[in-house]
C-alpha atoms as a PDB file:
ATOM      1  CA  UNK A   1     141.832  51.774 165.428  1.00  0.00           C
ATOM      2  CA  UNK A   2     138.187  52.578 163.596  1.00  0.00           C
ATOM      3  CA  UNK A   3     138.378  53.866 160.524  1.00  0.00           C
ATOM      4  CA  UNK A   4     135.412  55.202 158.513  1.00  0.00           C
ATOM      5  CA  UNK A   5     135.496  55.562 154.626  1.00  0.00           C
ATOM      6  CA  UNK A   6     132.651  58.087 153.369  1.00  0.00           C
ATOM      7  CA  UNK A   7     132.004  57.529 149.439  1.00  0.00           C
ATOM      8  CA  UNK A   8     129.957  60.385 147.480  1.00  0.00           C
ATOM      9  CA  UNK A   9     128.242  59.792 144.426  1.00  0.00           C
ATOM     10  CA  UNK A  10     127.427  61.655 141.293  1.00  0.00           C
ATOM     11  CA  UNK A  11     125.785  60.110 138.303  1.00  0.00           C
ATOM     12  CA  UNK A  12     126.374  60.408 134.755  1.00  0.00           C
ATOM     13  CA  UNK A  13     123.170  62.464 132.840  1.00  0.00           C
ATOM     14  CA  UNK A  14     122.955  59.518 130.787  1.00  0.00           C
ATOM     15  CA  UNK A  15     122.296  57.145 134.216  1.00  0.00           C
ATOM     16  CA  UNK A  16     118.449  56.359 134.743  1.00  0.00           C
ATOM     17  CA  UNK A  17     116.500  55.791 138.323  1.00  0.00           C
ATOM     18  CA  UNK A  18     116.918  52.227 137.875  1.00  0.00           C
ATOM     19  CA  UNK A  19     120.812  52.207 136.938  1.00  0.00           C
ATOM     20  CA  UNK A  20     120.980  54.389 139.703  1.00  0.00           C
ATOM     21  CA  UNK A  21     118.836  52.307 142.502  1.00  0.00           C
ATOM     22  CA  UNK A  22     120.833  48.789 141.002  1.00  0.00           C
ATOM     23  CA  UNK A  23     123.838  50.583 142.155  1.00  0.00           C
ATOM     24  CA  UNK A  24     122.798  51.799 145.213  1.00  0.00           C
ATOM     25  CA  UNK A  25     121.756  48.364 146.056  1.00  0.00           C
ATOM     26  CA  UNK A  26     124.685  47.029 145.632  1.00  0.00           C
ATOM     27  CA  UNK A  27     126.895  49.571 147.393  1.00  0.00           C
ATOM     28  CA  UNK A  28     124.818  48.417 150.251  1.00  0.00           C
ATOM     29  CA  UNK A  29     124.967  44.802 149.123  1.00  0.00           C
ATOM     30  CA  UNK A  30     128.592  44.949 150.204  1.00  0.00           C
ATOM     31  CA  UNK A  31     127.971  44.941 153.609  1.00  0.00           C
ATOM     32  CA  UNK A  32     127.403  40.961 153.520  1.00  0.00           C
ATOM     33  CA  UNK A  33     129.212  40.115 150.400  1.00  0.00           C
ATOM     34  CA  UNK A  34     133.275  41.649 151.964  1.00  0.00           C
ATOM     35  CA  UNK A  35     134.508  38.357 153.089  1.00  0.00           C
ATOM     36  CA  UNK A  36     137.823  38.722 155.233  1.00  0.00           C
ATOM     37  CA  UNK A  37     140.540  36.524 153.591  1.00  0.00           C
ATOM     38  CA  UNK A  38     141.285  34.527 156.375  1.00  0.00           C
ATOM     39  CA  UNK A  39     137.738  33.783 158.439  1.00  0.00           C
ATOM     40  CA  UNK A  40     135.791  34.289 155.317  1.00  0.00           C
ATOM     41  CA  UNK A  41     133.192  36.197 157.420  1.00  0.00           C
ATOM     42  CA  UNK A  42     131.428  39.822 156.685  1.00  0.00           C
ATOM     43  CA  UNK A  43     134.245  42.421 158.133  1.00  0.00           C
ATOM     44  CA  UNK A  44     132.781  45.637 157.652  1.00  0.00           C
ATOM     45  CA  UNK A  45     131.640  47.033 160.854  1.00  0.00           C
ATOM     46  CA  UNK A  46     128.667  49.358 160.094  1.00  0.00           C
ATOM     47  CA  UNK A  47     127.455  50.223 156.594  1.00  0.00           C
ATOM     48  CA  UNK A  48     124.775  52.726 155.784  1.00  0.00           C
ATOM     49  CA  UNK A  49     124.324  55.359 153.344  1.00  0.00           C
ATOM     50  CA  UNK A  50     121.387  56.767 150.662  1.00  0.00           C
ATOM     51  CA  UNK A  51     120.050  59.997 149.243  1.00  0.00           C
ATOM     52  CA  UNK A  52     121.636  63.623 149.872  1.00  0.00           C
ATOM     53  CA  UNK A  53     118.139  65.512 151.674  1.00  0.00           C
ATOM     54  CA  UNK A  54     120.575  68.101 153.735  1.00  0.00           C
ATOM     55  CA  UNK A  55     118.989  71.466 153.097  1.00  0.00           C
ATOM     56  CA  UNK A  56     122.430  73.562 153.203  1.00  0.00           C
ATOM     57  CA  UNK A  57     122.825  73.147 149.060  1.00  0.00           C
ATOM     58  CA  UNK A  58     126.818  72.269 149.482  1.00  0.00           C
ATOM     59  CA  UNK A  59     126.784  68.771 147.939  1.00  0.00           C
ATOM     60  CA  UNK A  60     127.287  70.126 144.113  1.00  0.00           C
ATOM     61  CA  UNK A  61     126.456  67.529 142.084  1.00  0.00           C
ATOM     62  CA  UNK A  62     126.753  64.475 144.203  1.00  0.00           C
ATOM     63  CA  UNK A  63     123.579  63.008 145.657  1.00  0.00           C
ATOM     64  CA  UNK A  64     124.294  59.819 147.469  1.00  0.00           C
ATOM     65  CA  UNK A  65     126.430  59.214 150.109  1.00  0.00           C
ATOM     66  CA  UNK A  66     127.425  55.812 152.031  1.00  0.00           C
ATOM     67  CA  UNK A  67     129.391  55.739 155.274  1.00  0.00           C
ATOM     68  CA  UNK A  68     131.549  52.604 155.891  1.00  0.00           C
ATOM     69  CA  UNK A  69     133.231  51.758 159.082  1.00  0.00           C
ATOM     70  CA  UNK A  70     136.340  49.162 159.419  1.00  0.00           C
ATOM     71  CA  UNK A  71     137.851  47.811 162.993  1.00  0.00           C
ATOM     72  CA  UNK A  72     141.616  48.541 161.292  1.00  0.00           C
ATOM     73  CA  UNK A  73     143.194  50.161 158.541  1.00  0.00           C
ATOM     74  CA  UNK A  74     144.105  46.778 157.408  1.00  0.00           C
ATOM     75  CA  UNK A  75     140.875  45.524 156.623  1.00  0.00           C
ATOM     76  CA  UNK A  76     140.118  49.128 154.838  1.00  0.00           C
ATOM     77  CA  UNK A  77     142.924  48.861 153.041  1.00  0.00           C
ATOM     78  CA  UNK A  78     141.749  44.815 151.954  1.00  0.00           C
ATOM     79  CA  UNK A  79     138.931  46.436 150.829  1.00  0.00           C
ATOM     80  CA  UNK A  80     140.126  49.183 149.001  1.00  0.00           C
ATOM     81  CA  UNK A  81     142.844  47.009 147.103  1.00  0.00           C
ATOM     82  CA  UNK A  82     142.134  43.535 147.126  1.00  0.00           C
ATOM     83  CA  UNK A  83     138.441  42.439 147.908  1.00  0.00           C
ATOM     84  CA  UNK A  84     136.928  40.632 145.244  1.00  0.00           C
ATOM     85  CA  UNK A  85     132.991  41.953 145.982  1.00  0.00           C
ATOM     86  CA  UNK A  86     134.081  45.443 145.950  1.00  0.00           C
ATOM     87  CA  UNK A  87     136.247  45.135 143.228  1.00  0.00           C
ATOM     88  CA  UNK A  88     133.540  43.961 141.550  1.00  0.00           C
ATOM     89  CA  UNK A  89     131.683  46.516 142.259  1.00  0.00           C
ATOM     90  CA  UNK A  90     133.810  49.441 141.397  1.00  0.00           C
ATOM     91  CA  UNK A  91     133.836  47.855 137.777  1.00  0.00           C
ATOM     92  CA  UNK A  92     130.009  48.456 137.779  1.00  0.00           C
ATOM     93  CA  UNK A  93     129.375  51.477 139.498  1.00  0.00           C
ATOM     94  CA  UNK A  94     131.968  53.241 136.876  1.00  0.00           C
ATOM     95  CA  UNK A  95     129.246  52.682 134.407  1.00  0.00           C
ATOM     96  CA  UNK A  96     127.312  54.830 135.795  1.00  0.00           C
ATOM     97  CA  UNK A  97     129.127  57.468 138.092  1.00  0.00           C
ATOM     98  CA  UNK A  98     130.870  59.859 136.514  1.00  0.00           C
ATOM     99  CA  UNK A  99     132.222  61.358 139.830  1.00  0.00           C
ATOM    100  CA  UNK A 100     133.622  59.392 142.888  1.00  0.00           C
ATOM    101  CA  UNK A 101     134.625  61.414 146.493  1.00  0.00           C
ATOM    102  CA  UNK A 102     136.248  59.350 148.910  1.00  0.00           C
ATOM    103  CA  UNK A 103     137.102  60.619 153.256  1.00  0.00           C
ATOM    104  CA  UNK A 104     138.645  58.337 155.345  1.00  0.00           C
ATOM    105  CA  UNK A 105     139.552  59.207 158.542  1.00  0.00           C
ATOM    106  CA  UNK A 106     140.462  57.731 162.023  1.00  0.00           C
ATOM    107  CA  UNK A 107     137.554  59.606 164.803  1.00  0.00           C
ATOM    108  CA  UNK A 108     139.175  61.917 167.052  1.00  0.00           C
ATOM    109  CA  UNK A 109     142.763  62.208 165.032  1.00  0.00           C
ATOM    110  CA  UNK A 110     143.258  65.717 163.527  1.00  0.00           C
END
């Protein structure tokens, strides 16, 4: 079954524009650089994600958001734990975040 992982960002008050964009950029980067294990080929589904614009004023402090979707838990779950790009990239974007929100759900399971 689907799953979709939703990631929220907020930045340190130290991080500038271009630390910022540079991780952005990667986050996104990810979509081509996950490799599953065995056919070595992009897994992840449908990647997007970018700026918080919503008008309602309930994201606090985070201002990015990214929305990943995954054919299986498995292959979430390879991400989350094991794959090298976004392990990688968690490394980095620690530098700079100082607050990480992750949702993952299954659509239409409550």
């Amino acid at each position: 079954m689907t799953v979709v992982h939703i990631v929220l960002f907020e930045w340190k008050p130290t991080a500038t524009y271009e630390q910022v964009d540079e991780a952005c950029k990667r986050m996104l980067a990810l979509h081509e650089k996950c490799l599953h294990p065995t056919s070595r080929q992009p897994y992840i589904k449908s990647f997007s994600g970018g700026k918080n614009n919503s008008p309602e004023g309930h994201a606090g402090a985070f201002t990015h958001g990214f929305v990943v979707e995954f054919a299986s838990a498995e292959d979430r779950d390879y991400y989350v734990n094991e794959d090298p790009a976004h392990q990688e990239f968690g490394k980095f974007v620690l530098e700079v975040a100082q607050g990480v929100k992750v949702v993952d759900y299954e659509p239409g399971t409550f």
